[in-house]
Protein backbone atom coordinates (compact mmCIF):
# COMPACT_ATOMS: atom_id res chain seq x y z
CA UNK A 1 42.95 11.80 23.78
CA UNK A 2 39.51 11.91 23.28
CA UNK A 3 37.08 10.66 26.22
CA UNK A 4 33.66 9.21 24.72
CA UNK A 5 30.27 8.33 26.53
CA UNK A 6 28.08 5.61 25.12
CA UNK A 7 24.60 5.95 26.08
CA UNK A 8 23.05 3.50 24.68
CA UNK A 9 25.52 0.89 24.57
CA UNK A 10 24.38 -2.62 24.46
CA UNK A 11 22.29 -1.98 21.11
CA UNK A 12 23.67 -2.55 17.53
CA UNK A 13 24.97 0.94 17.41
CA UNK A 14 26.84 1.01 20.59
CA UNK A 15 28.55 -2.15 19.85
CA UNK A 16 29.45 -0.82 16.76
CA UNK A 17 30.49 2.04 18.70
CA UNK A 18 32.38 0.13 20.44
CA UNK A 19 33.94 -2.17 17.78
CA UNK A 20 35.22 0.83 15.63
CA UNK A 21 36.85 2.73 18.63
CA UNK A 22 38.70 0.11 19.84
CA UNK A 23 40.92 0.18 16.81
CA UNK A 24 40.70 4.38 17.04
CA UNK A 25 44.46 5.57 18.45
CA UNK A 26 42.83 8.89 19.61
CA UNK A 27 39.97 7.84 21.22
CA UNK A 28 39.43 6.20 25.40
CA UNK A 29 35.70 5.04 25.65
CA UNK A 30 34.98 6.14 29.29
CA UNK A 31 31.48 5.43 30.38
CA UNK A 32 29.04 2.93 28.89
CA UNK A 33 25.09 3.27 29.80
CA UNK A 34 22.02 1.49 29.21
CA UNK A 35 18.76 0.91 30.84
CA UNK A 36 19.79 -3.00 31.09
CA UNK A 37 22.20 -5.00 32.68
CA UNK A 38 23.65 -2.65 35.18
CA UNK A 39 26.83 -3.72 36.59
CA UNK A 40 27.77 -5.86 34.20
CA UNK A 41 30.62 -5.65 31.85
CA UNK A 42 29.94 -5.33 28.10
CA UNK A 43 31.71 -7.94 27.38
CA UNK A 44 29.62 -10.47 29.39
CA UNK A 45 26.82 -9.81 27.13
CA UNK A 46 29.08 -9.55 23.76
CA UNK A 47 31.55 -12.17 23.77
CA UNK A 48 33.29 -11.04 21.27
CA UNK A 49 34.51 -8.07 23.42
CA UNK A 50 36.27 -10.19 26.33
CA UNK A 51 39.73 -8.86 26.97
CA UNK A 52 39.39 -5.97 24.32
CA UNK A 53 36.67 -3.83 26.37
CA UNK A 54 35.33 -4.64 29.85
CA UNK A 55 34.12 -1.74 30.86
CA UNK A 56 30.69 -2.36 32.90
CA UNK A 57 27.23 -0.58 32.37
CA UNK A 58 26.45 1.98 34.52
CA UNK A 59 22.72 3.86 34.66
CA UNK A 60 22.04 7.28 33.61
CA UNK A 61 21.78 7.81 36.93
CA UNK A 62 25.22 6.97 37.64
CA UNK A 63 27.86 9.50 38.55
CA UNK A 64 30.40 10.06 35.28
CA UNK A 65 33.15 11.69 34.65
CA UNK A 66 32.38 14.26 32.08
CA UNK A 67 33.20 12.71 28.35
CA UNK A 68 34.27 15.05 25.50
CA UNK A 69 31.61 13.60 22.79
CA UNK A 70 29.11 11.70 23.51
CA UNK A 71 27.12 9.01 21.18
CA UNK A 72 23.33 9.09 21.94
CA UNK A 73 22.78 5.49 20.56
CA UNK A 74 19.17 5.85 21.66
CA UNK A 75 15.84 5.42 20.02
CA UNK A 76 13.64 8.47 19.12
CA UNK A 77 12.95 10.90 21.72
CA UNK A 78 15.52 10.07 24.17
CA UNK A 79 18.06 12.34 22.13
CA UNK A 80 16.17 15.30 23.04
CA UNK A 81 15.54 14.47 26.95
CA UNK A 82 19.49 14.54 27.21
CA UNK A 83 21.39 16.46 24.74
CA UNK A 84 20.50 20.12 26.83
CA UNK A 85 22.40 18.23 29.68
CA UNK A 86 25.21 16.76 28.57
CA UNK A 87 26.00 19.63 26.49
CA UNK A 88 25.84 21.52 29.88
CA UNK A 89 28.32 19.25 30.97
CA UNK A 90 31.14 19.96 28.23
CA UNK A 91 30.27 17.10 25.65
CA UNK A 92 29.37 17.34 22.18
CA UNK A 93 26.65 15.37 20.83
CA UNK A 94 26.27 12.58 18.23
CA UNK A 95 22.77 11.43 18.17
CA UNK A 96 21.70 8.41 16.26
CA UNK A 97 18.35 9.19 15.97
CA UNK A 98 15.84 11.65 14.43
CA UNK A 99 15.27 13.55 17.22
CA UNK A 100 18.12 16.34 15.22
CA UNK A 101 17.96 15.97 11.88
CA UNK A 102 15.93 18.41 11.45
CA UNK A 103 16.57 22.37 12.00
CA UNK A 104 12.69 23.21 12.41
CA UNK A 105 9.87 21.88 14.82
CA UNK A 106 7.81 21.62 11.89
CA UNK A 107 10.13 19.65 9.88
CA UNK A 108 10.84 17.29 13.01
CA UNK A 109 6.87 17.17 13.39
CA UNK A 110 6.85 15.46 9.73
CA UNK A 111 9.80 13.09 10.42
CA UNK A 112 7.62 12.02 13.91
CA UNK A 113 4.32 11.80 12.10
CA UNK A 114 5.24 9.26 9.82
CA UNK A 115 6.15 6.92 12.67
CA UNK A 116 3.57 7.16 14.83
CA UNK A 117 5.10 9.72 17.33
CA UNK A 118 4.11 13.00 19.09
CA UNK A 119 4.96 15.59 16.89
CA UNK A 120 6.15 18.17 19.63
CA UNK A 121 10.22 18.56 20.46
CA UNK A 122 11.13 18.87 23.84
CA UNK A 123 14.15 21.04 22.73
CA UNK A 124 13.22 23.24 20.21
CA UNK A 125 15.82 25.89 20.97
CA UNK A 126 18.79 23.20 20.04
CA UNK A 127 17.11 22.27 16.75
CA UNK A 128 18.83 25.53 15.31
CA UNK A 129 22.17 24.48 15.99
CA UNK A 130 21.99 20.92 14.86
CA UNK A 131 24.16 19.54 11.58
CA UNK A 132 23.03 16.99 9.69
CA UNK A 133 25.89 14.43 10.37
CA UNK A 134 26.57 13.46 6.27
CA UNK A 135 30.16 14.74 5.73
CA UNK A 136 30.31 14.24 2.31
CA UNK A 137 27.71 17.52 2.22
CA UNK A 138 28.40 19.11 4.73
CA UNK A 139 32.53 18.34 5.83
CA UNK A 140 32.35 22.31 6.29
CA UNK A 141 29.95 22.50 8.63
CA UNK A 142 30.91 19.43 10.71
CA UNK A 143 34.07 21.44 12.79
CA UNK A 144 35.31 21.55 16.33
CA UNK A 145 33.15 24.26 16.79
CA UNK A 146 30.16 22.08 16.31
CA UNK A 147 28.19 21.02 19.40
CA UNK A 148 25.07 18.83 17.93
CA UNK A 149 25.30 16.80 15.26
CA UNK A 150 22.03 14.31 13.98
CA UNK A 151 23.39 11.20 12.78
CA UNK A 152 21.67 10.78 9.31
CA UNK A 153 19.33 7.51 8.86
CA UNK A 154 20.69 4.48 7.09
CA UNK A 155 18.17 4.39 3.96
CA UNK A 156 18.67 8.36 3.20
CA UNK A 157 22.85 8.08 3.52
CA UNK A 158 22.25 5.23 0.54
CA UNK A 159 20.03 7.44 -1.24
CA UNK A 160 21.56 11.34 -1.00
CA UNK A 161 24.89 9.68 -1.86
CA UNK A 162 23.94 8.31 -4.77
CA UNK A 163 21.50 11.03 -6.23
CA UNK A 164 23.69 13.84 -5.28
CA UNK A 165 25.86 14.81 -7.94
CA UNK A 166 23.06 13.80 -10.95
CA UNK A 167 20.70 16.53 -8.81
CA UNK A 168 23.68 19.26 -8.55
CA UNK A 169 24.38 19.14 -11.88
CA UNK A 170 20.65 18.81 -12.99
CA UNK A 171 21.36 15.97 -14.87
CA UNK A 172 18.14 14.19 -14.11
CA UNK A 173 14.20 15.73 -13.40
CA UNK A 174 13.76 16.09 -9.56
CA UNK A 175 10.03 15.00 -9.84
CA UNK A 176 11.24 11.22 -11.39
CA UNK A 177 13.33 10.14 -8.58
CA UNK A 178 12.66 6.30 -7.78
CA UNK A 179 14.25 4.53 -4.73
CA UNK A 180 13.95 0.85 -5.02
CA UNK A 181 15.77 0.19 -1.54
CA UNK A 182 16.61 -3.06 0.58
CA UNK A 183 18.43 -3.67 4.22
CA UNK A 184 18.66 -6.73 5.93
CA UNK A 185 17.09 -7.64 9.32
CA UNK A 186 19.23 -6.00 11.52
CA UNK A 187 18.11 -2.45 10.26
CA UNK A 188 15.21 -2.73 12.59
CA UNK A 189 17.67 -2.70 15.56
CA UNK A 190 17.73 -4.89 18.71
CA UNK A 191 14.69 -5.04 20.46
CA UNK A 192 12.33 -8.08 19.57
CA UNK A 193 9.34 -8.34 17.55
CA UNK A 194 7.90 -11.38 15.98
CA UNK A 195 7.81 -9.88 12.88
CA UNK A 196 12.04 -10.65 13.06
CA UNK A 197 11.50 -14.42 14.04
CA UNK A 198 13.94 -16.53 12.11
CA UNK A 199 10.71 -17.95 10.99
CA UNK A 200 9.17 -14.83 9.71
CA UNK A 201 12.61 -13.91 7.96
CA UNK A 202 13.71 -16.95 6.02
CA UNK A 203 13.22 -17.03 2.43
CA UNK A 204 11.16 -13.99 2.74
CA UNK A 205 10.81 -10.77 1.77
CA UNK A 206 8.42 -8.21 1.79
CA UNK A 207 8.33 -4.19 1.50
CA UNK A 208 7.19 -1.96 4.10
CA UNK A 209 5.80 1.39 5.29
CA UNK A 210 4.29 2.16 2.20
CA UNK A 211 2.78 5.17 3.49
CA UNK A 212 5.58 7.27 3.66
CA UNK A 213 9.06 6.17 5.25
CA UNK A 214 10.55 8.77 7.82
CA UNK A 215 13.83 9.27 5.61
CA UNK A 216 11.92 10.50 3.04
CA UNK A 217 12.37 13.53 5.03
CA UNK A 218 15.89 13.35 4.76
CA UNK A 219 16.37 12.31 1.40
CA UNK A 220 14.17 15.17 -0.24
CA UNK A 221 15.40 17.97 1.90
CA UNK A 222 19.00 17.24 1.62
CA UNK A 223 18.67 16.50 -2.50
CA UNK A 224 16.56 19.99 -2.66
CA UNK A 225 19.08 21.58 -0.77
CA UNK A 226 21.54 20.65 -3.96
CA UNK A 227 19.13 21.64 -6.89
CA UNK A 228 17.96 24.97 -5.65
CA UNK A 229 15.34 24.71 -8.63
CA UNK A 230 12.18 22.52 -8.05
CA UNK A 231 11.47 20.93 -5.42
CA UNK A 232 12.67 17.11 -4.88
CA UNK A 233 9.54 14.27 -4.52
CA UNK A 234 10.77 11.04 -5.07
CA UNK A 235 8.68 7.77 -4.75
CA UNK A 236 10.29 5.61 -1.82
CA UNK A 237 9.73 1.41 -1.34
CA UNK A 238 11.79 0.28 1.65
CA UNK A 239 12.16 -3.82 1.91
CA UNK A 240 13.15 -6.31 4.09
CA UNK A 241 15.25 -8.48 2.87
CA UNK A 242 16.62 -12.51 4.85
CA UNK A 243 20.33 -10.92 5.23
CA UNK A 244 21.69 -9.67 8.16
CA UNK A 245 23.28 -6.73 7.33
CA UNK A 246 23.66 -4.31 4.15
CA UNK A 247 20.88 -1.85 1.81
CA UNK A 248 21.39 -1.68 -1.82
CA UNK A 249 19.34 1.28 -2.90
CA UNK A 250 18.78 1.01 -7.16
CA UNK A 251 17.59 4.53 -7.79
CA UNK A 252 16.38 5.78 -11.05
CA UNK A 253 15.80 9.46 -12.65
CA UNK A 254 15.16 10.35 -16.29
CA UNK A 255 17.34 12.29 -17.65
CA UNK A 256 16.50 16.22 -18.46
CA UNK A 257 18.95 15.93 -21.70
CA UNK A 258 20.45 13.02 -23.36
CA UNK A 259 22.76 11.19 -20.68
CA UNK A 260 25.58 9.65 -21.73
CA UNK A 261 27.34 6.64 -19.44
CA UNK A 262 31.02 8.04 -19.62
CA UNK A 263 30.04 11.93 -18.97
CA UNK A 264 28.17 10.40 -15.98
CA UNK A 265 30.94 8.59 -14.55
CA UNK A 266 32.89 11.56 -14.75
CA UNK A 267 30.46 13.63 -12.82
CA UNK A 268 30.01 11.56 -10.00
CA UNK A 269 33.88 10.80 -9.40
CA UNK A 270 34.76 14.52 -10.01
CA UNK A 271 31.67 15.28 -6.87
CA UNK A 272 32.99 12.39 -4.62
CA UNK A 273 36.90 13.32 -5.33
CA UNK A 274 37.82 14.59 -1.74
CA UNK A 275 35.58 12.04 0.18
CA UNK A 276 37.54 8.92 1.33
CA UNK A 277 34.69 6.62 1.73
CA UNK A 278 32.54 7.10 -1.85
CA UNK A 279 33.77 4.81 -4.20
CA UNK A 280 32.46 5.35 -7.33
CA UNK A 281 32.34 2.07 -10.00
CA UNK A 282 31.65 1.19 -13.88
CA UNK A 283 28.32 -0.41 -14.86
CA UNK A 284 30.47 -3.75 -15.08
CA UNK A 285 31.77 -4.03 -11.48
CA UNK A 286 31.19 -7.26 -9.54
CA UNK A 287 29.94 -4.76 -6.53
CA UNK A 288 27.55 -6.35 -3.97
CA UNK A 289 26.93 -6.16 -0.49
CA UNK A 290 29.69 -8.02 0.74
CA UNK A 291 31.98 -5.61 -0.78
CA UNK A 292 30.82 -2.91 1.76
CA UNK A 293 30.14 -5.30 5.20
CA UNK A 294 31.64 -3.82 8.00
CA UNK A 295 33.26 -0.84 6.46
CA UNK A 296 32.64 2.35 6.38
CA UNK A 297 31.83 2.49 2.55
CA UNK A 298 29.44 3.42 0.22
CA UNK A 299 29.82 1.99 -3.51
CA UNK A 300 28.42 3.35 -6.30
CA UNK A 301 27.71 2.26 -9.29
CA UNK A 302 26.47 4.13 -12.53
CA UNK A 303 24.42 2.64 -15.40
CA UNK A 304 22.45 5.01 -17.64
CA UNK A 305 19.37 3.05 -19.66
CA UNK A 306 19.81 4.81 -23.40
CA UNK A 307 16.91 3.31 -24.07
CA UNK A 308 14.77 5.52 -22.06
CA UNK A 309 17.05 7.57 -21.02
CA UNK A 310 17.26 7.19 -17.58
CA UNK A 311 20.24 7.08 -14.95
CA UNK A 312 20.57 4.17 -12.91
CA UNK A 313 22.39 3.81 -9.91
CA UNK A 314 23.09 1.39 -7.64
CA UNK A 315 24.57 2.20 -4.40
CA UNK A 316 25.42 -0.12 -1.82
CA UNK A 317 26.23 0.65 2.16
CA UNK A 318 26.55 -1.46 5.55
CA UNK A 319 23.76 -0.41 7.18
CA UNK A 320 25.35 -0.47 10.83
CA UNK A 321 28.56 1.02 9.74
CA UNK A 322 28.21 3.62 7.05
CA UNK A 323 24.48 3.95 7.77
CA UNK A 324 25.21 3.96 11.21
CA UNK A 325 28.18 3.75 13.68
CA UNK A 326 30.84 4.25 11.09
CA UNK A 327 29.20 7.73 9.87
CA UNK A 328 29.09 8.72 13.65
CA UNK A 329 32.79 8.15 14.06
CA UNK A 330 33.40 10.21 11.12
CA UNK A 331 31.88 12.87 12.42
CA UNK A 332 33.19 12.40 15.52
CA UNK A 333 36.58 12.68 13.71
CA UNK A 334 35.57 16.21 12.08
CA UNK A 335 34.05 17.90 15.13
CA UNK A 336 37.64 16.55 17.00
CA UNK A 337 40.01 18.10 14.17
CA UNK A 338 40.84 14.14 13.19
CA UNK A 339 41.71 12.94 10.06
CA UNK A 340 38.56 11.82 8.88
CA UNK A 341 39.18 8.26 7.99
CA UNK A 342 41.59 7.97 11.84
CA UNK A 343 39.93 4.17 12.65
CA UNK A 344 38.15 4.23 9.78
CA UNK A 345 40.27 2.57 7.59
CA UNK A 346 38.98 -1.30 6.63
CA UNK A 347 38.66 -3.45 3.76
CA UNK A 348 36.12 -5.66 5.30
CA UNK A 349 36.19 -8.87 4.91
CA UNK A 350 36.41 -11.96 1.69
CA UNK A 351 34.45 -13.62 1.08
C-alpha cells in the first residue's frame, strides 16, 4: 500500500487528489495539510467527501508520519521551500507547480519572469534531477527510481499532446505553430479575485496574458526536444472562457510537404498506440468538452485544411484532471511500479 501526503489539500488539486484516490485500491491518503482550517476534517469543507474521507487538516507544522509520495498541491514557490525536506524524509515528490519543470535555473528564471516572480530557485541542486511529469514522453523516465517529478501545466499537456507526433515526424514547419487555446474559470484555481465574480464571468469571454504565457516554456521546450532540427516558436492566445471546467486547444501548423488527412491519422494513432489516455478521433467526431470532464483524457482530433495546407488539430482535456490531478496520479502510478491507468479508469459522465 502506498501512503500519500497532501500538502495542499483544500485547493482544486487536492480535492481532486483526493477524489481520484479514493477509488485507487493501492493507495491510503495519510496526512492532509493546508495553511487553513486546521483541525477540521476535509469533509466539513467539501461535502461531497462526508463518509468517504474525513481525515482532518493538520499544519505543516504538524508531526506526520512519513508518506511514501507526496503531492505538493501548492502554488509557485512553495514546491521548492519543501521538496529538499520531505525527500529527506523518504517521500517522493509530485509537485503541481512550476517550481520543477524546468532542469536549469535559467530556464526556471524564464518560466518565473513571465509571471511576475523572482527569478532565483531556492533549490537549484534538485532542478537536475527533476522529470517533467508528461508520461506519454517521457513513461521511461518516470520509474520507481524517480524522486522529483514537476507536474506539467494544464495549457502545455493540451498543446505537446497534440503537436507531438506532426513535430516528430516533421510533418509541419516548427516556426508556424498557432495555439488558439481556452479553459474555463476554474483554471485560475481557488483563491478569489474579482476578476472570477459570477458577474465578471457570465456571457463573457476574453483572452489573456498576451505577453507571453508561462507554458510557453513548456510547450516549446518539450516540442523542440522532439524535432531536434529548428527550434520550436509558436504564437500562444490563452482565453477565458464562462465554463467551469475543460481547455480545447485548436492548434494549427502548415505543412512542410503536402499533408494528406488519412496519412495524418495514421501518424498520430501509430505515436499515441501504447498510451491509455490519448484518444485519437476523425475530423467528423462529435468530440467536445464534455466528452473529457472528469477523466483523465485527452481527445484528439485531426483535420488537415487542403486548401492551405495546414494541419489542424483540436485537442480537448479536463483541465483539473488530465491537466492536473489525474496526470499526477499517473505519475504517481509509474514512479510506484502501478499499472498506469490503476484508478484511472473513467468514462466521465453523459450528458
Amino acid at each position: 500500500m502506498v501512503n500519500v501526503k497532501i500538502i495542499g489539500a483544500t485547493g482544486y488539486g487536492g480535492v481532486g487528489l483526493i477524489e481520484i484516490l479514493l477509488r485507487h485500491s493501492q493507495v491510503q491518503i495519510q496526512t492532509l495539510i493546508a495553511t487553513e482550517n486546521i483541525g477540521k476534517p476535509i469533509s466539513a469543507l467539501y461535502p461531497h467527501l462526508d463518509g468517504y474521507c474525513d481525515l482532518p487538516i493538520q499544519s505543516a507544522e504538524a508531526d506526520c508520519a512519513p508518506s511514501d509520495i507526496t503531492f505538493l498541491a501548492t502554488p509557485d514557490r512553495v514546491g521548492m521551500q519543501l521538496a529538499a525536506q520531505e525527500r529527506a524524509a523518504g517521500a517522493r515528490i509530485i509537485d503541481f507547480s512550476g517550481d520543477f519543470r524546468f532542469n536549469t535555473p535559467a530556464a526556471y528564471a524564464d518560466y518565473a519572469a513571465r509571471i511576475g516572480l523572482p527569478t532565483d530557485h531556492n533549490a537549484p541542486q534538485l532542478l537536475p534531477e527533476s522529470v517533467y511529469g508528461l508520461p506519454e514522453l517521457h513513461r521511461n523516465q518516470l520509474s520507481p527510481a524517480t524522486s522529483l517529478v514537476g507536474n506539467p501545466g494544464c495549457f502545455a499537456v493540451s498543446c505537446i499532446l497534440g503537436l507531438a507526433p506532426a513535430i516528430e515526424a516533421n510533418l509541419i514547419e516548427p516556426g508556424s505553430i498557432i495555439c488558439d487555446c481556452k479553459t474555463g474559470v476554474s483554471g485560475a484555481g481557488k483563491k478569489l479575485n474579482a476578476s472570477f465574480h459570477f458577474s465578471a464571468r457570465h456571457e463573457n469571454m476574453n483572452a489573456y496574458r498576451l505577453s507571453g504565457h508561462q507554458h510557453v516554456c513548456e510547450i516549446e521546450r518539450e516540442l523542440g526536444l522532439l524535432g531536434q532540427r529548428s527550434p520550436v516558436k509558436i504564437t500562444f492566445t490563452a482565453q477565458a472562457v464562462p465554463v467551469c471546467r475543460g481547455i480545447m486547444s485548436c492548434l494549427y501548423g502548415t505543412g512542410n510537404q503536402t499533408l494528406h488527412e488519412p496519412d495524418v491519422l495514421e501518424q498520430y494513432r501509430t505515436f499515441f498506440a501504447d498510451a491509455p489516455f490519448v484518444r485519437v478521433l476523425p475530423a467528423d467526431a462529435p468530440a467536445g468538452t464534455a466528452g473529457v470532464r472528469g477523466t483523465n483524457h485527452c481527445n484528439l482530433v485531426i483535420s488537415v485544411d487542403q486548401r492551405c495546407n495546414r494541419l489542424r488539430v483540436v485537442s480537448y482535456i479536463d483541465n483539473l484532471m488530465k491537466g492536473q490531478s489525474g496526470s499526477a496520479v499517473q505519475n504517481m502510478n509509474l514512479l510506484c511500479g502501478l499499472p498506469e491507468t490503476t484508478g484511472l479508469a473513467s468514462t466521465g459522465m453523459y450528458p
